[in-house]
N, C-alpha and C. Protein backbone atom coordinates (compact mmCIF):
# COMPACT_ATOMS: atom_id res chain seq x y z
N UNK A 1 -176.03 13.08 -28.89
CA UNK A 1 -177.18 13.89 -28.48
C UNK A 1 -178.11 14.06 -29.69
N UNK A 2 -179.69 13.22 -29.39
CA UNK A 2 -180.45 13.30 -30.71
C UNK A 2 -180.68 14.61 -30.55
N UNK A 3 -181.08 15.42 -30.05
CA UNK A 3 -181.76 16.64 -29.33
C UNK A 3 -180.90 18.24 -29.85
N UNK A 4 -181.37 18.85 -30.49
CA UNK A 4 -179.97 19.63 -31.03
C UNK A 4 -180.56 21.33 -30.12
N UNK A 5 -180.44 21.55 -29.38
CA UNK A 5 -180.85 22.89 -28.59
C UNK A 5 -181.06 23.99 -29.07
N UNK A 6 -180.46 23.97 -30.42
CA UNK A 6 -180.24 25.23 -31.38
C UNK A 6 -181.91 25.42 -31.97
N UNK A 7 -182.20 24.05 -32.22
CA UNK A 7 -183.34 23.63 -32.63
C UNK A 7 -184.44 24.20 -31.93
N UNK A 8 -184.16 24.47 -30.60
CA UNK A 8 -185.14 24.98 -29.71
C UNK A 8 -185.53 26.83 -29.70
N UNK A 9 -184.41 27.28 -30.00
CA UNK A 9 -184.15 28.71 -29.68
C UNK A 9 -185.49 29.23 -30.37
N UNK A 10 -185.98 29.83 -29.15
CA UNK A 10 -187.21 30.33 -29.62
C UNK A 10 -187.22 32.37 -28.79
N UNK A 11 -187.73 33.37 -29.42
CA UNK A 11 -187.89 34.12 -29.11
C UNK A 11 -188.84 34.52 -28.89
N UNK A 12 -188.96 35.07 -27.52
CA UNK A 12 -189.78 35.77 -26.26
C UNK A 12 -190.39 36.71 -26.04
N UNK A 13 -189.21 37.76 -26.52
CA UNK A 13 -189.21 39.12 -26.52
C UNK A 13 -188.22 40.18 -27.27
N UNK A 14 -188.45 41.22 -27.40
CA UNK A 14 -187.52 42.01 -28.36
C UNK A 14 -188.62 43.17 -27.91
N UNK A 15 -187.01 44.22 -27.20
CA UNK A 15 -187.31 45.03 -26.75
C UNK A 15 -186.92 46.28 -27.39
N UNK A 16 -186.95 47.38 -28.02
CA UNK A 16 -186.73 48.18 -28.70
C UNK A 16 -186.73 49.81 -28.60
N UNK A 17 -186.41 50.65 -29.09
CA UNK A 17 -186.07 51.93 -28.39
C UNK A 17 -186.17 52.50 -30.02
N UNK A 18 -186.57 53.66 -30.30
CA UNK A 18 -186.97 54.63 -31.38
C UNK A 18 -187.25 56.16 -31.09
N UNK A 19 -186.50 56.93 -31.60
CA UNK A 19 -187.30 58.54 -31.52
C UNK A 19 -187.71 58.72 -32.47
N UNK A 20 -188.85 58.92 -32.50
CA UNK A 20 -189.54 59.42 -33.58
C UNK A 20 -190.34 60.63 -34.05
N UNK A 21 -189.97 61.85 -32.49
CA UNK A 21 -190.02 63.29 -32.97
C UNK A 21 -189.38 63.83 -32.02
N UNK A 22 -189.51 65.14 -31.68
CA UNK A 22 -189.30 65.79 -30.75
C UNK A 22 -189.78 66.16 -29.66
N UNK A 23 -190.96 66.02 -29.38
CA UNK A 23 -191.73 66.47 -28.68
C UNK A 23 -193.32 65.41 -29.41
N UNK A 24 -193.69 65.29 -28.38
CA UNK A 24 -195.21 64.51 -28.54
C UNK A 24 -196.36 64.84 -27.90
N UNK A 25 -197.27 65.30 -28.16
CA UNK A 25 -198.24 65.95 -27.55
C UNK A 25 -199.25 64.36 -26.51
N UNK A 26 -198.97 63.69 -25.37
CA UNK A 26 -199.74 62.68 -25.44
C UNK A 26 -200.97 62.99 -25.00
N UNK A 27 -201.22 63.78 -24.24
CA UNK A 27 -203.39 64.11 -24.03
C UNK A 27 -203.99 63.90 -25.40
N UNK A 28 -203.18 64.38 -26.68
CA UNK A 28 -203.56 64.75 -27.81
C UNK A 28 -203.69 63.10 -28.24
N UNK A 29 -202.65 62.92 -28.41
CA UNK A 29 -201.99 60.97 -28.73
C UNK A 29 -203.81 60.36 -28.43
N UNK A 30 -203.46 60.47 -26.65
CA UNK A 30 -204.18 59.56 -26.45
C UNK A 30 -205.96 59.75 -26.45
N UNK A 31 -206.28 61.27 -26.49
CA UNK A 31 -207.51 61.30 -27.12
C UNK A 31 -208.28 60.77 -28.48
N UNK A 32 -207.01 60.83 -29.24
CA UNK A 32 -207.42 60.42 -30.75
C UNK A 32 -206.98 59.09 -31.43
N UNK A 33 -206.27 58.29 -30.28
CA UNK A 33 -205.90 56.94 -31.08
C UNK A 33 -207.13 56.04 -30.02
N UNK A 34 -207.51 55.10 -30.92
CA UNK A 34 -209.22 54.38 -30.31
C UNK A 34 -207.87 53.77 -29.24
N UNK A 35 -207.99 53.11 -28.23
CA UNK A 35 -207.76 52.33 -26.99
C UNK A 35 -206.61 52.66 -26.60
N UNK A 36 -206.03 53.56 -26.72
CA UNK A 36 -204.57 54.33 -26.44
C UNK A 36 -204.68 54.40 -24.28
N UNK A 37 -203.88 54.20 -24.15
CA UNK A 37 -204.39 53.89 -22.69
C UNK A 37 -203.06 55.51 -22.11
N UNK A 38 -203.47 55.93 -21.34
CA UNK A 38 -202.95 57.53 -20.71
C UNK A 38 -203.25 57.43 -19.41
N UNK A 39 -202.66 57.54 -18.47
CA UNK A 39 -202.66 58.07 -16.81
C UNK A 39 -201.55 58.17 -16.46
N UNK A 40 -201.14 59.83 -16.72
CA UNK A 40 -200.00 59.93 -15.93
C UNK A 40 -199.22 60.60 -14.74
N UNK A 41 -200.45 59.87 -13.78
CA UNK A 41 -200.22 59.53 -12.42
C UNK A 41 -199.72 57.95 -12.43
N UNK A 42 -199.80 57.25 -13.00
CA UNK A 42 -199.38 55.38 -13.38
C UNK A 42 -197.85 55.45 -14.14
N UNK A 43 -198.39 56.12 -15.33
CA UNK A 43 -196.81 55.80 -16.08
C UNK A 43 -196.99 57.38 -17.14
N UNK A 44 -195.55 57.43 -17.40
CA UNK A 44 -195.32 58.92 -17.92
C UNK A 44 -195.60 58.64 -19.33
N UNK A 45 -196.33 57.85 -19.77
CA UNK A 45 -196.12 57.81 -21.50
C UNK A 45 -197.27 57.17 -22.12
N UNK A 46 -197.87 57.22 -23.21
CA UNK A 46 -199.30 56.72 -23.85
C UNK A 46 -198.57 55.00 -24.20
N UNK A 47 -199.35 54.13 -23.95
CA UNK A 47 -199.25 53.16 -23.96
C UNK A 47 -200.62 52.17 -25.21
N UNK A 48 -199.72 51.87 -26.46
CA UNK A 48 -200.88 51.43 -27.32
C UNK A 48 -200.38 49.68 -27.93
N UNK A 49 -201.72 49.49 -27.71
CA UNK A 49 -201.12 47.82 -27.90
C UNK A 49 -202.04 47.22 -29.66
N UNK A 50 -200.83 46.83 -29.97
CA UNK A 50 -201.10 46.11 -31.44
C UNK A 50 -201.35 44.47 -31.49
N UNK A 51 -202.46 44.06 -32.36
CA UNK A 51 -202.81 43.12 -32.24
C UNK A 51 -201.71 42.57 -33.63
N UNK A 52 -201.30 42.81 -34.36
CA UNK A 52 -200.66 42.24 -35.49
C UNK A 52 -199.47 42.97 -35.77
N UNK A 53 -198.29 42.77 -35.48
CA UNK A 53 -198.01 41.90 -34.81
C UNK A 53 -198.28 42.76 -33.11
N UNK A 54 -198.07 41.31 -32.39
CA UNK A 54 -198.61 41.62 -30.77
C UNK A 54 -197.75 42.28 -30.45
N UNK A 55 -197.38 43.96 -29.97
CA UNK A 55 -196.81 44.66 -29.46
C UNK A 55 -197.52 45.74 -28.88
N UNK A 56 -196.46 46.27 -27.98
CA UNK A 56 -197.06 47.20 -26.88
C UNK A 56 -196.22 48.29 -27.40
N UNK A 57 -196.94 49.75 -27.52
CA UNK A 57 -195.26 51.02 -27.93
C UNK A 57 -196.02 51.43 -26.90
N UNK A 58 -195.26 51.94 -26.30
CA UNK A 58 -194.77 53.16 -24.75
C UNK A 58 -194.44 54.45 -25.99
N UNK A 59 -195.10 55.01 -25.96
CA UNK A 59 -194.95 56.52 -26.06
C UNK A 59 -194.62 57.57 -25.39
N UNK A 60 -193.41 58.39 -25.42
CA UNK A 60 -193.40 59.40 -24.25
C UNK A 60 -193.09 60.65 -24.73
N UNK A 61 -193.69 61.71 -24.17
CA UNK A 61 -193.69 63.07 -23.99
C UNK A 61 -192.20 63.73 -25.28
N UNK A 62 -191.21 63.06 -24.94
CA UNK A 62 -190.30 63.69 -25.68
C UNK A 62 -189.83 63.17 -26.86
N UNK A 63 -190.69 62.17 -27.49
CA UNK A 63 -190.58 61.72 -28.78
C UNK A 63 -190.04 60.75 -28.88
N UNK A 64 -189.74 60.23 -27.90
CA UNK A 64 -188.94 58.29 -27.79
C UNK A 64 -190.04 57.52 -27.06
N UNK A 65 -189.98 56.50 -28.23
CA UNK A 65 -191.17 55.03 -28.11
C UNK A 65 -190.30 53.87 -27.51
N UNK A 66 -190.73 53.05 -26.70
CA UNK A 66 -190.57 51.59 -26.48
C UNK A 66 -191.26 50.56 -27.27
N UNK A 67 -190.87 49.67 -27.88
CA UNK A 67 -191.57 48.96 -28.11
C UNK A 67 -190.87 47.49 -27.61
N UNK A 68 -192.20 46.73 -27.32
CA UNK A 68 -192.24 45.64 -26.32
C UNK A 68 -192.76 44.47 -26.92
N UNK A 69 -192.42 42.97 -26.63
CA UNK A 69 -193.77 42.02 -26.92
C UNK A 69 -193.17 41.50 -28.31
N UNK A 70 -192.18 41.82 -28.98
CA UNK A 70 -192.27 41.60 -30.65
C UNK A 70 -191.53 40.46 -30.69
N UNK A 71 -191.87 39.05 -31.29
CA UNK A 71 -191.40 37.59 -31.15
C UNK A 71 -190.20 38.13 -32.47
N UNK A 72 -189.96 39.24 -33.07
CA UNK A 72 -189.12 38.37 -33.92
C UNK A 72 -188.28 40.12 -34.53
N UNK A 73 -187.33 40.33 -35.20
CA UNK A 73 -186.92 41.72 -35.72
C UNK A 73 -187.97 41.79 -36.88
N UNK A 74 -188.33 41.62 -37.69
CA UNK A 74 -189.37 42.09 -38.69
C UNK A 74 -190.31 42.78 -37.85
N UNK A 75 -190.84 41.68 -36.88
CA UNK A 75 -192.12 42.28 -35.96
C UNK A 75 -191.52 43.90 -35.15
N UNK A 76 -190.75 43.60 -35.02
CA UNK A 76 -190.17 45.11 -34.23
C UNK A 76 -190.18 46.27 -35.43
N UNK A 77 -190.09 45.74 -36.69
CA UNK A 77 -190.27 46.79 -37.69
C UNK A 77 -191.39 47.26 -38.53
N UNK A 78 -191.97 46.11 -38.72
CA UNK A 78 -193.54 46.26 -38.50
C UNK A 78 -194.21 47.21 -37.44
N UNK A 79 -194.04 47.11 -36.00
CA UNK A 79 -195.06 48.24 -35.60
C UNK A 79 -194.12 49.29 -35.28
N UNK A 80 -193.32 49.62 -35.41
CA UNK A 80 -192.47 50.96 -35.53
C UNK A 80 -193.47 51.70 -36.89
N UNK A 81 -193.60 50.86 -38.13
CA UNK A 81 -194.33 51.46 -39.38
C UNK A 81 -195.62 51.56 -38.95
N UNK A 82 -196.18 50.60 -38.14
CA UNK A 82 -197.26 51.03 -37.85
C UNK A 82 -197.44 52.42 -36.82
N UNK A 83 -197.18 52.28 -35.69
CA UNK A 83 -197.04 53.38 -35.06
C UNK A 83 -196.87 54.65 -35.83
N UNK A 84 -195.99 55.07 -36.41
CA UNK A 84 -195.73 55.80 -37.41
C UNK A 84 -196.88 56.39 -38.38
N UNK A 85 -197.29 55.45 -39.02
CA UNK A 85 -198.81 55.51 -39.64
C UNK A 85 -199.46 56.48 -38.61
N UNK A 86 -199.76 55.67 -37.63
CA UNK A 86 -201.02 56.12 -36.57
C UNK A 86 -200.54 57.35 -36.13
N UNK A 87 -199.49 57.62 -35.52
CA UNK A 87 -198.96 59.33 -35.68
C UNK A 87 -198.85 60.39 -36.94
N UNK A 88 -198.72 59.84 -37.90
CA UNK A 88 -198.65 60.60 -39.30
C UNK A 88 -200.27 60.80 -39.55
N UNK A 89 -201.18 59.94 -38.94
CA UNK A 89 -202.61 60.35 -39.32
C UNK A 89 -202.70 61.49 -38.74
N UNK A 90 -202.32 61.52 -37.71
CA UNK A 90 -203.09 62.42 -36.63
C UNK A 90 -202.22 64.09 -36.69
N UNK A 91 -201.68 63.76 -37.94
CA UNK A 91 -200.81 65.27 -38.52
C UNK A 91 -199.24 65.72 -37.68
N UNK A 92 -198.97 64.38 -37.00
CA UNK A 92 -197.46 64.95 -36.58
C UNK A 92 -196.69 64.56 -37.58
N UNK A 93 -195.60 65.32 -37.48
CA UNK A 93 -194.22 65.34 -38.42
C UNK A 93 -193.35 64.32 -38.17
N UNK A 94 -193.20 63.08 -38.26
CA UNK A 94 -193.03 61.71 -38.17
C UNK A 94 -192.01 61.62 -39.80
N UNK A 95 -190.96 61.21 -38.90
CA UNK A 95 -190.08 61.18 -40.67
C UNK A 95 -190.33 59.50 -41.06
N UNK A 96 -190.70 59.17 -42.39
CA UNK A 96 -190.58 58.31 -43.30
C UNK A 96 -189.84 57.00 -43.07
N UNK A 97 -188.23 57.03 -43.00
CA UNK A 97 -187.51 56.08 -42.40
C UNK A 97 -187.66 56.20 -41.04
N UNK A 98 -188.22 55.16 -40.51
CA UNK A 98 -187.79 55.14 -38.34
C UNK A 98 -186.79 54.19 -38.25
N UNK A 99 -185.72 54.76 -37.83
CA UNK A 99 -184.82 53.50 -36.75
C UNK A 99 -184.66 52.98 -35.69
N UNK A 100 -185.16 52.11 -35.63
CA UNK A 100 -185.12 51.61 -34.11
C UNK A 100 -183.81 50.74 -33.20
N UNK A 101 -183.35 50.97 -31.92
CA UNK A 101 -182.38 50.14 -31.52
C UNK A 101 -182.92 48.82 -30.30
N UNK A 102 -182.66 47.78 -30.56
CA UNK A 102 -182.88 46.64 -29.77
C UNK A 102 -181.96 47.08 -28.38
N UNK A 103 -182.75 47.04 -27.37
CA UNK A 103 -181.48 46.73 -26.43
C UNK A 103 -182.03 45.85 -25.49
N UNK A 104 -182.76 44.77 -25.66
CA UNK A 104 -182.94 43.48 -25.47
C UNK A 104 -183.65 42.26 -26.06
N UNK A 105 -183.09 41.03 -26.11
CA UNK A 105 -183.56 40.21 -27.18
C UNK A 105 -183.60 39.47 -26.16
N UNK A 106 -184.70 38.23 -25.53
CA UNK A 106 -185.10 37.19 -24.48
C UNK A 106 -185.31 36.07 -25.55
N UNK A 107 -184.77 35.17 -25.44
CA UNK A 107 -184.69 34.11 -26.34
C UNK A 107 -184.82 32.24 -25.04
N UNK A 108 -185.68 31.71 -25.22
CA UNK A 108 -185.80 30.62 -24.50
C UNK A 108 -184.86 29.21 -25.45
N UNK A 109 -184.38 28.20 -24.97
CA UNK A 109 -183.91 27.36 -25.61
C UNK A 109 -183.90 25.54 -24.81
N UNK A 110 -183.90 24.74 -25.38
CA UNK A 110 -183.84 23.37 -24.30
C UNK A 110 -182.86 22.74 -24.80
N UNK A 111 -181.86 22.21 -23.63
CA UNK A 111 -180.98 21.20 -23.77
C UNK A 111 -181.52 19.74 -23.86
N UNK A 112 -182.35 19.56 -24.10
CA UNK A 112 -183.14 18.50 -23.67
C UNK A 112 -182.94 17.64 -22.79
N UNK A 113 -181.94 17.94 -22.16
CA UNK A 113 -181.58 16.98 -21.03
C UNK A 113 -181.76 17.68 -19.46
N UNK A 114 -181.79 17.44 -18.55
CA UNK A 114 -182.10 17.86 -16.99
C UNK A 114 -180.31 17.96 -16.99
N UNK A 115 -180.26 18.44 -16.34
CA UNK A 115 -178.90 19.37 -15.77
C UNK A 115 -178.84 19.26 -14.72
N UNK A 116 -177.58 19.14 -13.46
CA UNK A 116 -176.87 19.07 -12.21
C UNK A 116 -176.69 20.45 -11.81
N UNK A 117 -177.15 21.22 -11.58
CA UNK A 117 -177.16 23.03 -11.21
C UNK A 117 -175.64 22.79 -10.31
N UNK A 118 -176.21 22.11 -9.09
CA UNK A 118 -174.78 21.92 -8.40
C UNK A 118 -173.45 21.94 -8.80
N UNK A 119 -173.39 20.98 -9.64
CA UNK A 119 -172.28 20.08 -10.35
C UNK A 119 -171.43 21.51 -11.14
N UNK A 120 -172.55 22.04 -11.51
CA UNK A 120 -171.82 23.26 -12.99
C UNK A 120 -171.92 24.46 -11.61
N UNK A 121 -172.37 25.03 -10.56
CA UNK A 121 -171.82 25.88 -9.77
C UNK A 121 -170.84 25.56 -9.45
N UNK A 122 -169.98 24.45 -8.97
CA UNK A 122 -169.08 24.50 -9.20
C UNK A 122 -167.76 24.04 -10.12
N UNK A 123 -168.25 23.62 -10.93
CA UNK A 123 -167.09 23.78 -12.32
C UNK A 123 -167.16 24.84 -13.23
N UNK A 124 -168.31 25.78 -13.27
CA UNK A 124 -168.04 26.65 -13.79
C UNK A 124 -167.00 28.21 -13.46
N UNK A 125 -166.90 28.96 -13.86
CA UNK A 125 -166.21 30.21 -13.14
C UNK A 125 -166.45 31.04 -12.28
N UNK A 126 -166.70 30.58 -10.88
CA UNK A 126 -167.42 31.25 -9.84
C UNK A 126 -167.70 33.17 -10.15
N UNK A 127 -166.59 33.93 -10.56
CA UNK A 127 -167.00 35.04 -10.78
C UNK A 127 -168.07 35.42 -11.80
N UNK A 128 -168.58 34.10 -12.21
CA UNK A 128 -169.86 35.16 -13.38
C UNK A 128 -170.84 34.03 -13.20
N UNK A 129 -171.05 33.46 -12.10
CA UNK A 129 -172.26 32.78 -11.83
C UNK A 129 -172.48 33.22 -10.88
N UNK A 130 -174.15 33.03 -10.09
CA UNK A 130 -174.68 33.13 -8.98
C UNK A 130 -176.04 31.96 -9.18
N UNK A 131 -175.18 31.41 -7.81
CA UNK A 131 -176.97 30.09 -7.58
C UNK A 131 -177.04 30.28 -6.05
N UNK A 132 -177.95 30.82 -6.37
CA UNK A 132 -178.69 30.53 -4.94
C UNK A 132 -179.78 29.49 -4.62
N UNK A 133 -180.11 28.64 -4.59
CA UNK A 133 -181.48 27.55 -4.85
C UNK A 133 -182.64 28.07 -4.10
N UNK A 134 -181.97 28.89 -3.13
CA UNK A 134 -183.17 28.97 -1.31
C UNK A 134 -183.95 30.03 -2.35
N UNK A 135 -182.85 31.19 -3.04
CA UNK A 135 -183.86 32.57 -3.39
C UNK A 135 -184.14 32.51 -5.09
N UNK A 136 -183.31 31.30 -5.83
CA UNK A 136 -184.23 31.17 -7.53
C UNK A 136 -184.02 29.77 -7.62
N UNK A 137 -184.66 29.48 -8.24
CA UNK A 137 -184.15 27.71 -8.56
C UNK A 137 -183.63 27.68 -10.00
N UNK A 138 -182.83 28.80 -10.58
CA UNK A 138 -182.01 28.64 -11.18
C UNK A 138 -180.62 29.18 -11.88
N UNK A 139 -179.70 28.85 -11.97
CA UNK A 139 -178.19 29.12 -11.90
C UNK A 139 -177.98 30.23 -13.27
N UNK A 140 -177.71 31.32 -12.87
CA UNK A 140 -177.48 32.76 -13.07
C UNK A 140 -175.93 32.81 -14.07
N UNK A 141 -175.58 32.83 -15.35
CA UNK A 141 -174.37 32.68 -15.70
C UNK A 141 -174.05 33.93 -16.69
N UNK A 142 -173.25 34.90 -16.36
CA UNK A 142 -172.95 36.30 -17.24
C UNK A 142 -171.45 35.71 -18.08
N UNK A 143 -172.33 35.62 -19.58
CA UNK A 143 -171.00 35.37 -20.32
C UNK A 143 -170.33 36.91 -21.09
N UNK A 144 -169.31 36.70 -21.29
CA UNK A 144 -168.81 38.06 -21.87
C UNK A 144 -168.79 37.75 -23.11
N UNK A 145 -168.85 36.77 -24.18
CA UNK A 145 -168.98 36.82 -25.40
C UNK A 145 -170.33 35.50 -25.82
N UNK A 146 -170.88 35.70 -26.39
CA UNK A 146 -171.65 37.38 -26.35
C UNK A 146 -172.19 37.67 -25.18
N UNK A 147 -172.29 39.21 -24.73
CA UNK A 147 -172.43 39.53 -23.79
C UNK A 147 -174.06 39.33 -23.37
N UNK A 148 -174.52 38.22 -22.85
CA UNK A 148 -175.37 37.81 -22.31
C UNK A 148 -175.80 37.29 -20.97
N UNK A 149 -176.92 37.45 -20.24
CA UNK A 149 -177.33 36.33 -19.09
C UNK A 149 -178.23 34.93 -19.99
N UNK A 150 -177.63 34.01 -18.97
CA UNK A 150 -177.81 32.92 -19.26
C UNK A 150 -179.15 32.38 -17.81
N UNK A 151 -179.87 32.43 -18.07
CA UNK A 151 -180.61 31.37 -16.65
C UNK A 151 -180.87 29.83 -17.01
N UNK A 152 -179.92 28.86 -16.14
CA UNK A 152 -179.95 27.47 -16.50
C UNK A 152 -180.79 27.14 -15.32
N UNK A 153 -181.49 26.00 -15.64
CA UNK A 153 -182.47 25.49 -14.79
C UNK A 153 -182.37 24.09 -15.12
N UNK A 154 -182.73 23.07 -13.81
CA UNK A 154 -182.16 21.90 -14.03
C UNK A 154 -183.12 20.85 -14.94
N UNK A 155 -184.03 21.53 -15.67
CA UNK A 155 -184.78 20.61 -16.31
C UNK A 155 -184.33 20.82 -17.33
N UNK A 156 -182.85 21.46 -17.65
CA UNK A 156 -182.28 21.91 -19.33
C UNK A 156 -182.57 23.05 -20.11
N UNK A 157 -183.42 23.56 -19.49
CA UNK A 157 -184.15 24.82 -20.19
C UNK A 157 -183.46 26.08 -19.59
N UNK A 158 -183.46 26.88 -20.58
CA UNK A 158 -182.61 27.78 -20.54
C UNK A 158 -183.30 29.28 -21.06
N UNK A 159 -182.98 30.36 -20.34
CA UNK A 159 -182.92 31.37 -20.87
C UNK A 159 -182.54 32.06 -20.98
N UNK A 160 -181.81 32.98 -22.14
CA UNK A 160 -180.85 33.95 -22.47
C UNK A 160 -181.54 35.51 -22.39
N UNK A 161 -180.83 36.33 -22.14
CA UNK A 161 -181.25 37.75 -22.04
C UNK A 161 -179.96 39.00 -22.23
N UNK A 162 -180.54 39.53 -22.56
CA UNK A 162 -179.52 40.72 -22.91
C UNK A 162 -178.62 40.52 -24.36
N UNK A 163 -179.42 39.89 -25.18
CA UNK A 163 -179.18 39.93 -26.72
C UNK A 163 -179.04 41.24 -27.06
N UNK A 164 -178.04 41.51 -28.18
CA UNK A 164 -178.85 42.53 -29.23
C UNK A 164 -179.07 42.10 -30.58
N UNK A 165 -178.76 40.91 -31.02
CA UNK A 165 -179.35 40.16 -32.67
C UNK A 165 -179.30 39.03 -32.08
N UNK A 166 -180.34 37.75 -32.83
CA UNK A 166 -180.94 37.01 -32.33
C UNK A 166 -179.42 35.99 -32.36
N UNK A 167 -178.48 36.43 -33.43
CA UNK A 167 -177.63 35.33 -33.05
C UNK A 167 -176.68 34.72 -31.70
N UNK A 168 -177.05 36.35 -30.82
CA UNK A 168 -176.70 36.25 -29.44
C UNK A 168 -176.96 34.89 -28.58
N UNK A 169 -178.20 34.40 -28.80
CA UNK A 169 -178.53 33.30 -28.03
C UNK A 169 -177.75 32.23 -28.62
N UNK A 170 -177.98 31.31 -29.99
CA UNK A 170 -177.13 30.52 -31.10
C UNK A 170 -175.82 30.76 -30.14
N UNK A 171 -175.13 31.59 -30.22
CA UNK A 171 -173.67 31.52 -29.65
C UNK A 171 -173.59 30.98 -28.09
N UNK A 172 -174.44 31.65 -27.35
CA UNK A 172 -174.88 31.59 -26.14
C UNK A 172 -174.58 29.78 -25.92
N UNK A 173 -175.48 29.28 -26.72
CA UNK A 173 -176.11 27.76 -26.54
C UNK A 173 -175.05 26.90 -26.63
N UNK A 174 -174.23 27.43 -27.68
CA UNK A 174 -172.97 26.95 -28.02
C UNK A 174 -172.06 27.13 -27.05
N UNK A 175 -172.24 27.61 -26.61
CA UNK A 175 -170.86 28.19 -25.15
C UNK A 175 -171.17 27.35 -24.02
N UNK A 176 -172.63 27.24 -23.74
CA UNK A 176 -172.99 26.75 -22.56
C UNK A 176 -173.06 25.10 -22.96
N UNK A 177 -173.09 24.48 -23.83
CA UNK A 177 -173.11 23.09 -24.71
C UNK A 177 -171.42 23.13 -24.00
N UNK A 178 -170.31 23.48 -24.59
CA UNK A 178 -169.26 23.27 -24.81
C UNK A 178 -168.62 23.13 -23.79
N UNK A 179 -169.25 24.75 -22.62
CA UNK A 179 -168.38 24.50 -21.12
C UNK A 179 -169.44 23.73 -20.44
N UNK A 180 -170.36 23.14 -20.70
CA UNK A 180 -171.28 21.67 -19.70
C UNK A 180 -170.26 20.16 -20.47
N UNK A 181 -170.52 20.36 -21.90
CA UNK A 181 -169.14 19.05 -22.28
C UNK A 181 -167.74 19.06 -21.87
N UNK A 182 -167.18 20.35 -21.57
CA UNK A 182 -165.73 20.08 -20.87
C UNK A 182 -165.59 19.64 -19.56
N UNK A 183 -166.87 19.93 -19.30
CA UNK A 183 -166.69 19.63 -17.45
C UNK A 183 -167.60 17.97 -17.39
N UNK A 184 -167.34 17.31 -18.63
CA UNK A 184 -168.19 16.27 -18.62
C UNK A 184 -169.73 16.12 -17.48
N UNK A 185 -170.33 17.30 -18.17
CA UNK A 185 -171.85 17.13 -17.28
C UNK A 185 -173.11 17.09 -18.32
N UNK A 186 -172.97 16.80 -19.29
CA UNK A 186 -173.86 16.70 -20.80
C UNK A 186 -173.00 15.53 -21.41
């Protein structure tokens, strides 16, 4: 196989979780940050989007941020500092170190080869797959180490979800390489 899949692993998304006070005033938030977007009749939380790196933080009422959109962990730490900044201007009590927790990493990858969906529904372990073709056109695989979803699709392309460090996928690729070579279908 010229094609090495590992080679491919590219990240999507990185999803992230932070408190960063106690309480958040958002009418206040979102009056004073320029394009801060607020309606909460829509969604319960100030919603501000960063052009560098490209992220979205969800702000909410009780001092826990989302942050969304970030291709990579630096980038997830980057606008945590930024955010931070932009709240520390505006005179809230924002502590210095922020920690943030990932609790999803979306990572895309290619086998470079087209894949038999069929073939691996059934050689794989019926209890942690689901293919349906009629309702996705592609084969659903929950591995327990690392604890990830896998979506295989028959053009080889793949996507992993439910990372929490990027090496989640790397292992992932490796698992799904190894049980497609035991069942001689790669």
């Amino acid at each position: 196989m010229k094609h090495n899949p590992e080679d491919s692993l590219k990240i999507e998304n990185i999803v992230a979780s932070a408190k960063v006070a106690d309480e958040l005033d958002l009418q206040m938030i979102s009056s004073k940050i320029k394009d801060a977007e607020y309606n909460k009749k829509r969604f319960p939380g100030v919603v501000l989007r960063m052009q560098n790196p490209k992220i979205a933080a969800l702000v909410f009422g009780s001092g826990k941020v989302v942050l969304t959109g970030a291709k990579s962990i630096d980038g997830v730490s980057q606008g945590l500092e930024i955010l931070g900044e932009k709240l520390r201007e505006l005179g809230i009590d924002i502590p210095n170190e922020l920690e943030y927790k990932v609790q999803n990493i979306v990572t895309s990858a290619d086998l470079g080869t087209p894949i038999n969906l069929n073939k691996i529904a059934v050689g794989f372990n019926l209890d942690r797959i689901e293919y349906e073709p009629e309702q996705f056109p592609g084969l659903v695989y929950r591995l327990e180490e690392p604890k990830v979803v896998v979506l295989l699709f028959g053009s080889g392309k793949l996507i992993i979800t439910g990372g929490k460090v990027p090496e989640d996928a790397k292992k992932a690729v490796n698992k799904i390489l190894s049980d497609l070579s035991n069942l001689g279908l790669i």
